[in-house]
Protein backbone atom coordinates (compact mmCIF):
# COMPACT_ATOMS: atom_id res chain seq x y z
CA UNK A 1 0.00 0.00 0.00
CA UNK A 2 1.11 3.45 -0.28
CA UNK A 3 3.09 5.30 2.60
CA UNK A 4 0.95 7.23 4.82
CA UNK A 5 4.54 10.30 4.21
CA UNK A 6 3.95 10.03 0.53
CA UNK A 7 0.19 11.04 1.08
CA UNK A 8 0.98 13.65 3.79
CA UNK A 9 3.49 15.28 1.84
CA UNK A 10 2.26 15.07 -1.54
CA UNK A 11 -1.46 14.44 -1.92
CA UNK A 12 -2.09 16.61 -4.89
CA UNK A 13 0.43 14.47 -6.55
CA UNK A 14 -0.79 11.29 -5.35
CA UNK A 15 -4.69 12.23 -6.73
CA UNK A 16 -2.88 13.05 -9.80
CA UNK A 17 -0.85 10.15 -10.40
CA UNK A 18 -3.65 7.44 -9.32
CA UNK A 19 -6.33 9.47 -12.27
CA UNK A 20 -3.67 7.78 -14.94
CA UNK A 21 -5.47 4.76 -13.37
CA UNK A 22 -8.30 6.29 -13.45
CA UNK A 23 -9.09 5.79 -9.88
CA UNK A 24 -11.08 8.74 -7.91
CA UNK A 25 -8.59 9.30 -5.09
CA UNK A 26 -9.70 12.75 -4.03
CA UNK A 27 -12.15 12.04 -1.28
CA UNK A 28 -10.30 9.30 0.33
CA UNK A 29 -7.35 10.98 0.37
CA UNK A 30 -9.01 13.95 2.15
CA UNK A 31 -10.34 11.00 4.75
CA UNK A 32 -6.91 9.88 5.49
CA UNK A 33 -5.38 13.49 5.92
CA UNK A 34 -8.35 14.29 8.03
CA UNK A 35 -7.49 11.01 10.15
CA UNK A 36 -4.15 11.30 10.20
CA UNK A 37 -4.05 14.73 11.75
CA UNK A 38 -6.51 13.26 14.45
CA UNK A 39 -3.66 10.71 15.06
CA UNK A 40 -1.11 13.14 15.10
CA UNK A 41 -2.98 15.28 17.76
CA UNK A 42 -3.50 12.82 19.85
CA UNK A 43 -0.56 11.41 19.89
CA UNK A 44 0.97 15.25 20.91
CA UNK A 45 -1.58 15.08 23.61
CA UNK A 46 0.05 11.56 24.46
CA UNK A 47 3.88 12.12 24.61
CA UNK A 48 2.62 15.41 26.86
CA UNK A 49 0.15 13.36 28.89
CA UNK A 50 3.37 10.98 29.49
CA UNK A 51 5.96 13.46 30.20
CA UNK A 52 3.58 15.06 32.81
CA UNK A 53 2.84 11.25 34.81
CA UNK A 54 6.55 10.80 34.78
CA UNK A 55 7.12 14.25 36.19
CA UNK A 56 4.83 14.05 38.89
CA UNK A 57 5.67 10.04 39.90
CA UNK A 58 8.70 11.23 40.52
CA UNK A 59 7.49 14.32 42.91
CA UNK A 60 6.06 11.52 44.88
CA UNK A 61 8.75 10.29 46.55
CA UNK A 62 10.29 13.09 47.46
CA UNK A 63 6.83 14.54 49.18
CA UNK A 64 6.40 11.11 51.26
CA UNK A 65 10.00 11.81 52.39
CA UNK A 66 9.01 15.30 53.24
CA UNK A 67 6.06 13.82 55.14
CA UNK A 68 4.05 15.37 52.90
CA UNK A 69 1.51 12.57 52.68
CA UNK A 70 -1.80 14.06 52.06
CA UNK A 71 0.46 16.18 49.00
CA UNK A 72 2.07 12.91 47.81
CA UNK A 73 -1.55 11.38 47.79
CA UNK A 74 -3.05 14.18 45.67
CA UNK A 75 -0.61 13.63 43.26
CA UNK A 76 -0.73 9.98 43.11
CA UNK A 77 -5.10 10.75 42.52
CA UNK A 78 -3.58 12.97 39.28
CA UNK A 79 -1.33 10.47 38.24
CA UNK A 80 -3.57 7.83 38.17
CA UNK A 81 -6.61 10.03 36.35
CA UNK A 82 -4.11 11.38 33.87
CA UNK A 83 -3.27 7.03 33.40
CA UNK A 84 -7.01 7.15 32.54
CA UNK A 85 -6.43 9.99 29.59
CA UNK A 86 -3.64 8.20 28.22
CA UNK A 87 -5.63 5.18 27.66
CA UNK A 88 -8.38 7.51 25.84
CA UNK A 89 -5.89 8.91 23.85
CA UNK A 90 -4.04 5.65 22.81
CA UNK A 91 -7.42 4.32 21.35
CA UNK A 92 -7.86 7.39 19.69
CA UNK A 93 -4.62 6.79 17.70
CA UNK A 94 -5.12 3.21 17.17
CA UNK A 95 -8.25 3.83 15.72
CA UNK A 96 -7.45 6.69 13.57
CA UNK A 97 -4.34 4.04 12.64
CA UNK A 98 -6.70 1.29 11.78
CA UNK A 99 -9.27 3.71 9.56
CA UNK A 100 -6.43 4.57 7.69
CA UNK A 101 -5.17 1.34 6.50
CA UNK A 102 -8.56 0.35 5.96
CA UNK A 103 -8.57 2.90 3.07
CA UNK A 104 -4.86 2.20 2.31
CA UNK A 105 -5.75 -0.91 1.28
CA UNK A 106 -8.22 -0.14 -1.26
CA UNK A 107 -6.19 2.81 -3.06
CA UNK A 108 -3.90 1.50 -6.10
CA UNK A 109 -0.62 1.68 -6.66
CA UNK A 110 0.63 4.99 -8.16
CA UNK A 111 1.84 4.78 -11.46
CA UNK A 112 5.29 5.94 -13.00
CA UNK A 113 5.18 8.65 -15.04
CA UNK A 114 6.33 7.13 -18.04
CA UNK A 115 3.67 4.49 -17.94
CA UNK A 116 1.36 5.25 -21.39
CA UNK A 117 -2.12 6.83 -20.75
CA UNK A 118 -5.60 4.91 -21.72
CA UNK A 119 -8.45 3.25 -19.88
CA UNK A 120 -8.26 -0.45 -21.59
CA UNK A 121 -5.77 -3.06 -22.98
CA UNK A 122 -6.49 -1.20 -26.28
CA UNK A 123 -4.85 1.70 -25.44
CA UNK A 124 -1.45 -0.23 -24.72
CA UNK A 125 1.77 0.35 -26.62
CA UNK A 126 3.72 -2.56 -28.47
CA UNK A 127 7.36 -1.71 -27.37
CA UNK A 128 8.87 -4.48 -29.35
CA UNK A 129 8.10 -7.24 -31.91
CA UNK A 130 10.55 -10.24 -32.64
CA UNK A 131 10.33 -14.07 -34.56
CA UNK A 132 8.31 -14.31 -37.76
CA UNK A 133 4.88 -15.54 -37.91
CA UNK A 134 4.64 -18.58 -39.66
CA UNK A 135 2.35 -19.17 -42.62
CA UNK A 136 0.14 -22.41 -41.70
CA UNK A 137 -2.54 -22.43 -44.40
CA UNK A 138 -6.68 -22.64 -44.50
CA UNK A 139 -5.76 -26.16 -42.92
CA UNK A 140 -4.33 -25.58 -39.58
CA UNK A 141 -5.78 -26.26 -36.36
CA UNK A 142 -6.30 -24.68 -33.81
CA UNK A 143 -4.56 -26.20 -30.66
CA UNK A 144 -7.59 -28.05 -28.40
CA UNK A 145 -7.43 -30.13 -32.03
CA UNK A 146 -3.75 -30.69 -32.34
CA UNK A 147 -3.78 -32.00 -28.85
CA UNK A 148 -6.94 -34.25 -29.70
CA UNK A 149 -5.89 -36.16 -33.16
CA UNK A 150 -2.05 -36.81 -30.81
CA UNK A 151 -3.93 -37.58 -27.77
CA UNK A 152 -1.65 -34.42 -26.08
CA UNK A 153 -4.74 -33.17 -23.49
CA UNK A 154 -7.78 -34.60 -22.33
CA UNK A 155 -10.25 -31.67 -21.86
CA UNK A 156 -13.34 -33.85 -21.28
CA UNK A 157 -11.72 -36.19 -19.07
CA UNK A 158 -10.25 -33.04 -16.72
CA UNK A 159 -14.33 -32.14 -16.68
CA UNK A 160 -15.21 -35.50 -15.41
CA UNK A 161 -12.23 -35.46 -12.49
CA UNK A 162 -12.69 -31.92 -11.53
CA UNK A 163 -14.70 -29.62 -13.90
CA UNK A 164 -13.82 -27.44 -16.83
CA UNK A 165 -10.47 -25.34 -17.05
CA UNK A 166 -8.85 -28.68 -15.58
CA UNK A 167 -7.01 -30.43 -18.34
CA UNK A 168 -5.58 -33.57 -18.20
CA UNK A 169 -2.06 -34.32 -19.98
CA UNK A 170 -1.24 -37.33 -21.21
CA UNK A 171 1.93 -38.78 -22.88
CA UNK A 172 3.63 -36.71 -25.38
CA UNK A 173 1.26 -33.65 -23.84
CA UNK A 174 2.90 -34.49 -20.34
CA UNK A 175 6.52 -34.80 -21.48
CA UNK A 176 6.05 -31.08 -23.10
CA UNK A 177 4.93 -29.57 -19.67
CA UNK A 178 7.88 -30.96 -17.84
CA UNK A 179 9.95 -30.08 -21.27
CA UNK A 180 9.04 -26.51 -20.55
CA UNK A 181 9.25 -26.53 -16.99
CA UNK A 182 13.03 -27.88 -16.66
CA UNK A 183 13.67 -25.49 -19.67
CA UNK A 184 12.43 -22.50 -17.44
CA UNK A 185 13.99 -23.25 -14.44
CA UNK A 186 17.36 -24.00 -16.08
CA UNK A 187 17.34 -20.84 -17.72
CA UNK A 188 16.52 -18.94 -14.66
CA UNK A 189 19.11 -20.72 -12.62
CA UNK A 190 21.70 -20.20 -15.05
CA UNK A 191 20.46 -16.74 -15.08
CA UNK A 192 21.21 -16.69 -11.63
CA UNK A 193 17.66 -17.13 -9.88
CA UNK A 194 18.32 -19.40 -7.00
CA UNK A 195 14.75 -22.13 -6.94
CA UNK A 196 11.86 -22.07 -4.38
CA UNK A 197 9.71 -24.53 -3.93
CA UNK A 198 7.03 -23.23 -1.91
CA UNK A 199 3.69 -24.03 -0.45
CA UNK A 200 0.64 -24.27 -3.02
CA UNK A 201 -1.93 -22.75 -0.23
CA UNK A 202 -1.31 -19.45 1.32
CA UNK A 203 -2.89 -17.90 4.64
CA UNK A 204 -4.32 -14.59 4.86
CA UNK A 205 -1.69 -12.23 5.94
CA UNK A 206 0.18 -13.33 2.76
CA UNK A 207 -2.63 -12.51 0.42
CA UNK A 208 -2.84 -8.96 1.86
CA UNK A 209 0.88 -9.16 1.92
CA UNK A 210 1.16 -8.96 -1.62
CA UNK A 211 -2.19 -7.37 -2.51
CA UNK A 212 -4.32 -10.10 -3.86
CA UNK A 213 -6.41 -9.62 -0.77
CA UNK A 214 -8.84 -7.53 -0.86
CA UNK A 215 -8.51 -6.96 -4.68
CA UNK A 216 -8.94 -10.03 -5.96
CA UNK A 217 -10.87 -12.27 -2.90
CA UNK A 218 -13.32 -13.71 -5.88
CA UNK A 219 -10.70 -14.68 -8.15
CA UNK A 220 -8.95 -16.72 -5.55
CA UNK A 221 -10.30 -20.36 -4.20
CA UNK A 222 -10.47 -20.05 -0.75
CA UNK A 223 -10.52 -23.11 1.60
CA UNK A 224 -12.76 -21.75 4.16
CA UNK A 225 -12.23 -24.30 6.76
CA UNK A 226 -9.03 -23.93 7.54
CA UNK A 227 -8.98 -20.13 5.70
CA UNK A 228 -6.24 -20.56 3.56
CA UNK A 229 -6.11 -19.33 -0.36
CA UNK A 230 -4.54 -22.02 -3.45
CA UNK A 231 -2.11 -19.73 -4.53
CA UNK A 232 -2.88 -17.77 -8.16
CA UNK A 233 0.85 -17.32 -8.68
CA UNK A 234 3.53 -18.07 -7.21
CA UNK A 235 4.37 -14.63 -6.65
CA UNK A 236 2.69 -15.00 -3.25
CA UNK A 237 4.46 -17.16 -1.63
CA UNK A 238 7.94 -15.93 -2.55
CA UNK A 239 7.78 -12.64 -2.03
CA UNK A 240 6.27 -13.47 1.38
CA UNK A 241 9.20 -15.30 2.42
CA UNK A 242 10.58 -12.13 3.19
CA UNK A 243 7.30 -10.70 5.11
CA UNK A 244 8.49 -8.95 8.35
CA UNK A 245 12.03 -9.12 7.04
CA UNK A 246 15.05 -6.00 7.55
CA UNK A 247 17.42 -7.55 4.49
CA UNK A 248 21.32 -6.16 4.02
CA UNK A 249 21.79 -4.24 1.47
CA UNK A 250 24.65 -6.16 0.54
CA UNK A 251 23.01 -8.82 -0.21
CA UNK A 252 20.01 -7.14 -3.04
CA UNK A 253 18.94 -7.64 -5.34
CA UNK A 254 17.32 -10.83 -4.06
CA UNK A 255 16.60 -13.28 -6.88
CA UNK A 256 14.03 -15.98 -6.14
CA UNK A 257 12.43 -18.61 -9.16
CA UNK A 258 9.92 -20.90 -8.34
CA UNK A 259 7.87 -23.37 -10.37
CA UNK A 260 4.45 -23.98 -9.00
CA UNK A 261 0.44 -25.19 -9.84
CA UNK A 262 -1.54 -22.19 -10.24
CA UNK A 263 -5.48 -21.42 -9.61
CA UNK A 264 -7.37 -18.85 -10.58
CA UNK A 265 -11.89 -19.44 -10.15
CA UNK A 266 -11.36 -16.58 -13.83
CA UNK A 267 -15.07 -15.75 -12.72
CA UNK A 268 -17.14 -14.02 -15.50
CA UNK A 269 -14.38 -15.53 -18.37
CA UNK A 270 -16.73 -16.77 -21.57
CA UNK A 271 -16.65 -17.10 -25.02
CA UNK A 272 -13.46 -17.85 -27.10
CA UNK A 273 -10.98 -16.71 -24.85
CA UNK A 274 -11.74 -19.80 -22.60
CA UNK A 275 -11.37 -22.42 -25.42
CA UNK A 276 -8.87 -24.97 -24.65
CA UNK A 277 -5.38 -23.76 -22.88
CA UNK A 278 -6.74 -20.30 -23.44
CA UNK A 279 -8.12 -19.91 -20.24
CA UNK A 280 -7.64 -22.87 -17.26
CA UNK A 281 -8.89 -22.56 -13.54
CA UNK A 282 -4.95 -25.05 -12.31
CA UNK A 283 -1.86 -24.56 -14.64
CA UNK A 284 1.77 -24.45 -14.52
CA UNK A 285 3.73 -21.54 -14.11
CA UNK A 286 7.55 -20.71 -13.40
CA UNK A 287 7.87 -16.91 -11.25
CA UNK A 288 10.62 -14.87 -11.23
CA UNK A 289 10.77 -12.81 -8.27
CA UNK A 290 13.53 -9.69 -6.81
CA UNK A 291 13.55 -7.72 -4.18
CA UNK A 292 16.12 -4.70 -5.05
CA UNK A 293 16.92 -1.51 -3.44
CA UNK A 294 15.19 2.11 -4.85
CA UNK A 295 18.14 2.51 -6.56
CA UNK A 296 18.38 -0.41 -8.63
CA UNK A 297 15.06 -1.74 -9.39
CA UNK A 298 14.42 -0.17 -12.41
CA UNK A 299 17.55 -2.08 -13.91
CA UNK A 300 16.53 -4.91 -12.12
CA UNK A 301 12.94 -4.40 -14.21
CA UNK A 302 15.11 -4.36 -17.33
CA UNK A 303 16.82 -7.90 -17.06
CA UNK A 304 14.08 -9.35 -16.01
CA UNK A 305 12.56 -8.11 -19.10
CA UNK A 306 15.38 -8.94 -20.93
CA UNK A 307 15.47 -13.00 -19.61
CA UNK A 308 11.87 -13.15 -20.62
CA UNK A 309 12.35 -12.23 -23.92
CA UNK A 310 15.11 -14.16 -24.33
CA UNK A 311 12.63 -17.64 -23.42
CA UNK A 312 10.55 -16.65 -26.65
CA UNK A 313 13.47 -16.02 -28.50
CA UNK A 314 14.73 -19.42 -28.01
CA UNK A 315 11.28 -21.02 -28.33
CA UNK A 316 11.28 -19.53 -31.81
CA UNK A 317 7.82 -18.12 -30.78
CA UNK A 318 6.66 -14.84 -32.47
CA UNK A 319 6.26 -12.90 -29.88
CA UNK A 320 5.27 -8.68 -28.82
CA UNK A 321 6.12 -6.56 -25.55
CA UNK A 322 3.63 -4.13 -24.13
CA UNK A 323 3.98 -1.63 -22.37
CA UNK A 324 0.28 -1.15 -20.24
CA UNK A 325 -1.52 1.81 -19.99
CA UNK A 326 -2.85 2.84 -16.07
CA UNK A 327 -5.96 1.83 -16.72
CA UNK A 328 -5.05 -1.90 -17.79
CA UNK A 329 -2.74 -2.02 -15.34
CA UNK A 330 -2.98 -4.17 -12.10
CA UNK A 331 -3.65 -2.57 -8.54
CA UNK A 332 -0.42 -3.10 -7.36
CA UNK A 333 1.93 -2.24 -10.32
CA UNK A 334 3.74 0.84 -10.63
CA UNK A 335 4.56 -0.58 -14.45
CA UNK A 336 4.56 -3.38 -16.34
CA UNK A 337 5.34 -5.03 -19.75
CA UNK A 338 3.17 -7.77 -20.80
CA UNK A 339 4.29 -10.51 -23.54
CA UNK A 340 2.35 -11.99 -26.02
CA UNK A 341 2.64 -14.77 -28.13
CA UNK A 342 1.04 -15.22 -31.98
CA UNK A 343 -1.09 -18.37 -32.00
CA UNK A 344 -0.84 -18.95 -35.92
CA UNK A 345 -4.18 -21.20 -36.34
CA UNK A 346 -6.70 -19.20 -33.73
CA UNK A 347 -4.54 -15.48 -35.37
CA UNK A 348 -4.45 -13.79 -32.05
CA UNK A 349 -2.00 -12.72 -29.36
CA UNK A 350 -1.87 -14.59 -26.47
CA UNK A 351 -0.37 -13.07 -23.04
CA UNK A 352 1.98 -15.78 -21.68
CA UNK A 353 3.77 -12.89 -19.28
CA UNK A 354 2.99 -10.22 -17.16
CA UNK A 355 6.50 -8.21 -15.83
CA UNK A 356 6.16 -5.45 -13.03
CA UNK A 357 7.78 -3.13 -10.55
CA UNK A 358 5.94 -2.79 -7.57
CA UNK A 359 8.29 0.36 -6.06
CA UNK A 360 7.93 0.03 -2.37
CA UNK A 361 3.80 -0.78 -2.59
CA UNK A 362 3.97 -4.67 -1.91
CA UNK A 363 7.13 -4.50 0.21
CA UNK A 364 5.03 -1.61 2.38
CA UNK A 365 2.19 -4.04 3.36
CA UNK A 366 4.86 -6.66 3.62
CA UNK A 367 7.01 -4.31 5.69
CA UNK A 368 10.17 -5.84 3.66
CA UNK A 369 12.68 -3.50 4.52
CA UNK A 370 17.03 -3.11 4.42
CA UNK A 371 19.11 -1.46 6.02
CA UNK A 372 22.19 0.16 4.10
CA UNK A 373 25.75 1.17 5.36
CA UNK A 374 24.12 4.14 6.87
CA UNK A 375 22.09 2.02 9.13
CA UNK A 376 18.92 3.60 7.94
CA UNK A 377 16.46 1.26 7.05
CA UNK A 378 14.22 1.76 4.37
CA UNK A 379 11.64 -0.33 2.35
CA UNK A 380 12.53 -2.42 -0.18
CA UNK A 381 11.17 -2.92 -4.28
CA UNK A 382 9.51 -5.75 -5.19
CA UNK A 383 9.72 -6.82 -8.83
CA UNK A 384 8.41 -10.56 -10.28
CA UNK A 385 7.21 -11.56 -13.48
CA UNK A 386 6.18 -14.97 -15.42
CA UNK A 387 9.18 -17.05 -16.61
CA UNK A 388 7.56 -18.33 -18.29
CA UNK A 389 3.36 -19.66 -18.15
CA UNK A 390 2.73 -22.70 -19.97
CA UNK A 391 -0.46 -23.31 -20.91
CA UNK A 392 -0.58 -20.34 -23.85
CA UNK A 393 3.29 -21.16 -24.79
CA UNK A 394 1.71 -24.90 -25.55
CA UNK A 395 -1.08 -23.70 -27.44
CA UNK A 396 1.24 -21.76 -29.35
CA UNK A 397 4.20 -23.94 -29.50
CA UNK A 398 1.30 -26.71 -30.77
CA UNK A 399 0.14 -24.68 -33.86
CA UNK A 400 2.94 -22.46 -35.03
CA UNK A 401 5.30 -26.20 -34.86
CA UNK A 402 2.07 -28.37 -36.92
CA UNK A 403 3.56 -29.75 -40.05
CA UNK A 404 1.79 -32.82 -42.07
CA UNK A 405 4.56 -35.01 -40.66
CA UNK A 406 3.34 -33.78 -36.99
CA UNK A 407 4.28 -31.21 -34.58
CA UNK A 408 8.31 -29.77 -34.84
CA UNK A 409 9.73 -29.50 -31.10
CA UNK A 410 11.57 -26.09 -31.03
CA UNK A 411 15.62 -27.23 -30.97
CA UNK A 412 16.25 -25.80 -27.43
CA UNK A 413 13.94 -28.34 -26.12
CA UNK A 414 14.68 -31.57 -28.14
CA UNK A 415 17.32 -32.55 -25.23
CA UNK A 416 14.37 -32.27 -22.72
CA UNK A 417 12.10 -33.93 -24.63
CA UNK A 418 13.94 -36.89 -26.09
CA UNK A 419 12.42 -36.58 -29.88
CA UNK A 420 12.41 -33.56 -32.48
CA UNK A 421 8.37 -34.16 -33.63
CA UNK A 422 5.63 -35.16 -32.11
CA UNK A 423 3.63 -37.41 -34.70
C-alpha cells in the first residue's frame, strides 16, 4: 500500500498520479489526511500526557519523604486520572491508525510517469516485436485439435475429475509440460535465480501481503475451513518469504524462481478466450521474483525483461512486448510489460507474461525493509514476473510447430524432450 509520508506530503500528486489509473482518489485521500491529523494530535496530547505522569511520579517520593503525605496522595489521585487519559488517547490513535489502512488498502498503486495513458488493454503500446509468424494455411488447427488427433490433453476427461479449465495431460502432452518446466527453471538458474519450492496454499496475511487480498478475494479459491487461499501465482508465496524481514543491502537484489500449480476461479471468463489452454482454472507456471533496493530496481525491471524475452526467443515463438496503460494495469503495479505470443491457427495474441515493478507498494504491506551502510532502514522494491506460463506457450508452441509429418519441437527443447516431432 502506499506510505501514509507520501500522502501527507504530496497528496495533490498522489490524486494526480492514481487518475492515470483512473481511480477517484480525491475524497479518500481527504479521509486519510483528516485522520491522520486526528492521530497526530492525539498522539501530541500523548507524549505530553506521558511526560507530565513521569514528572509528577517522581514528585512523589520526594513529598512522602518530606512527610508530605496528604500532597504525595493528591498527586498519586492525578497520576492515576491522567493514566485514565492516556488510555483515551491511545485508542484514539489506534483507531485513527486502523481507519487509515482500511482505506490504504483499497487505493492502487501509483503509477510511473512514463507508464502510457488509456483506460483499456487497447490503449497499450507494443514496445517491441521479434520471430516471424509462420504461414500455416486454411488447414491448420487450432490447438484443443492438435492436442486431440495426438492424444496431447484430455479436456473432457479433466471435466469429469474436476470440472472445466482442468485439463488432463497425457503422454507426449505431459513430457512437453515438464519439457518446458526444466527449460524455465534452467534458464533462470543459469540466469542466476536461485529455486523455491514453496507451499501451493497461502494464509491470509500473505494474500494482503502482496495485494491479492482484498482486490482479488473472488478470483482466488479459498478453503474456508481452515482459511487458507490455493495460490494464483507463485508470486505469493515468494515474495512473502521475506514478510516482516530487515534484508542487508549487501546482499540485493534478491533473486528468487519458483515453479508452482496455479489457480485462478477466472469468474465471469466466456466465449473464445476460454477455449482450450486459453483460459484454465490449475496450470503451470515458473515466477521470477527480486527484491532490489530504490536505486536499482528499475535495472533490475530491465533484465528481467530482458530474460523473458530471451525464453521466446529461443522457443522460436513470435512474440510482442507491451507496455500497459494505467488503466489496464494491475492494482499493485507501478509498471509493467506484458508478452504476447502469436497463436498462428486461432490469429491472435496470447499473453503468456505479465513483468512489473511494484516500487515500495507490496514491500510496504509486507514491511520488507534493508538497512544500508548508513544504518537507515528503508523499504525495499519488489519486482516478479512470469518465466515463463505454460499453458498459452503450448497452445502456441502446438500450432505455429504443426507440419503434415506432426508437430516440430523447437531445438532448445529436443534434449528435454527426447524426440524432435511429435507425430
Amino acid at each position: 500500500m502506499l506510505t501514509l509520508k507520501v500522502i501527507t506530503e504530496n497528496p495533490e500528486e498522489v490524486v494526480r498520479k492514481l487518475a492515470k489509473k483512473h481511480f477517484e482518489a480525491k475524497d479518500l485521500i481527504a479521509k486519510i489526511l483528516e485522520l491522520d491529523k486526528v492521530r497526530r494530535s492525539s498522539q501530541a496530547q500523548l507524549d505530553t500526557t506521558l511526560a507530565e505522569i513521569n514528572s509528577l511520579s517522581k514528585s512523589v517520593g520526594s513529598l512522602m519523604k518530606e512527610g508530605k503525605k496528604a500532597e504525595a496522595e493528591d498527586v498519586k489521585a492525578k497520576v492515576a486520572s491522567l493514566k485514565e487519559t492516556t488510555k483515551s488517547l491511545q485508542d484514539s490513535m489506534d483507531k485513527s491508525q486502523e481507519e487509515i489502512n482500511a482505506i490504504l488498502y483499497t487505493i492502487p498503486n501509483m503509477p510511473y510517469d512514463d507508464v502510457p495513458e488509456g483506460k483499456t488493454a487497447e490503449d497499450n503500446v507494443v514496445e517491441k516485436m521479434g520471430n516471424t509468424i509462420p504461414e500455416l494455411g486454411d488447414n491448420a488447427l487450432p490447438h484443443w485439435e492438435l492436442a486431440k488427433k495426438y492424444d496431447l490433453i484430455d479436456f473432457e476427461l479433466g471435466v469429469k475429475i474436476s470440472g472445466a479449465g482442468f485439463p488432463v495431460y497425457k503422454g507426449y502432452g505431459a513430457r512437453l509440460q515438464r519439457a518446458l518446466i526444466n527449460f524455465f527453471l534452467d534458464e533462470a538458474r543459469n540466469a542466476g535465480y536461485l529455486e523455491i519450492m514453496p507451499p501451493t496454499v497461502v494464509n491470509q496475511a500473505s494474500g494482503y501481503g502482496t495485494g491479492q487480498l482484498p482486490d482479488k478475494e473472488d478470483q482466488m479459491y479459498h478453503c474456508e475451513v481452515d482459511d487458507l487461499y490455493l495460490i494464483p501465482t507463485a508470486e505469493v508465496p515468494v515474495t512473502n518469504i521475506y514478510r516482516d524481514v530487515i534484508l542487508d543491502e549487501k546482499d540485493l537484489p534478491i533473486k528468487n524462481c519458483a515453479y508452482t500449480q496455479c489457480f485462478r476461479r477466472e469468474a465471469g471468463s466466456y466465449g473464445k478466450d476460454v477455449r482450450g489452454l486459453n483460459r484454465l482454472h490449475e496450470f503451470s507456471k515458473i515466477e521470477i521474483v527480486r527484491i532490489d533496493t530504490p536505486e536499482h530496481s528499475k535495472e533490475s525491471h530491465k533484465e528481467m525483461l530482458a530474460h523473458v524475452e530471451g525464453l521466446l526467443k529461443k522457443l522460436e515463438l513470435p512474440y510482442r512486448i507491451l507496455h500497459l496503460c494505467g488503466g489496464d494495469m494491475s492494482f499493485t503495479a507501478a509498471t509493467c510489460y506484458d508478452f504476447e505470443v502469436f497463436s498462428a491457427a486461432q490469429k491472435r495474441w496470447l499473453e503468456v507474461s505479465s513483468v512489473s515493478n511494484f516500487d515500495t507498494y507490496q514491500a510496504n504491506r509486507l514491511k520488507c525493509r534493508y538497512k544500508g551502510a548508513d544504518k537507515k532502514t528503508q523499504l525495499c522494491h519488489t519486482l516478479n514476473g512470469s518465466a515463463l506460463a505454460l499453458p498459452r506457450i503450448v497452445a502456441a508452441l502446438l500450432e505455429n510447430n504443426q507440419t503434415p509429418e506432426g508437430i516440430k519441437i523447437p531445438k532448445v527443447l529436443i534434449p528435454y524432450m527426447g524426440c524432435d516431432m511429435i507425430k
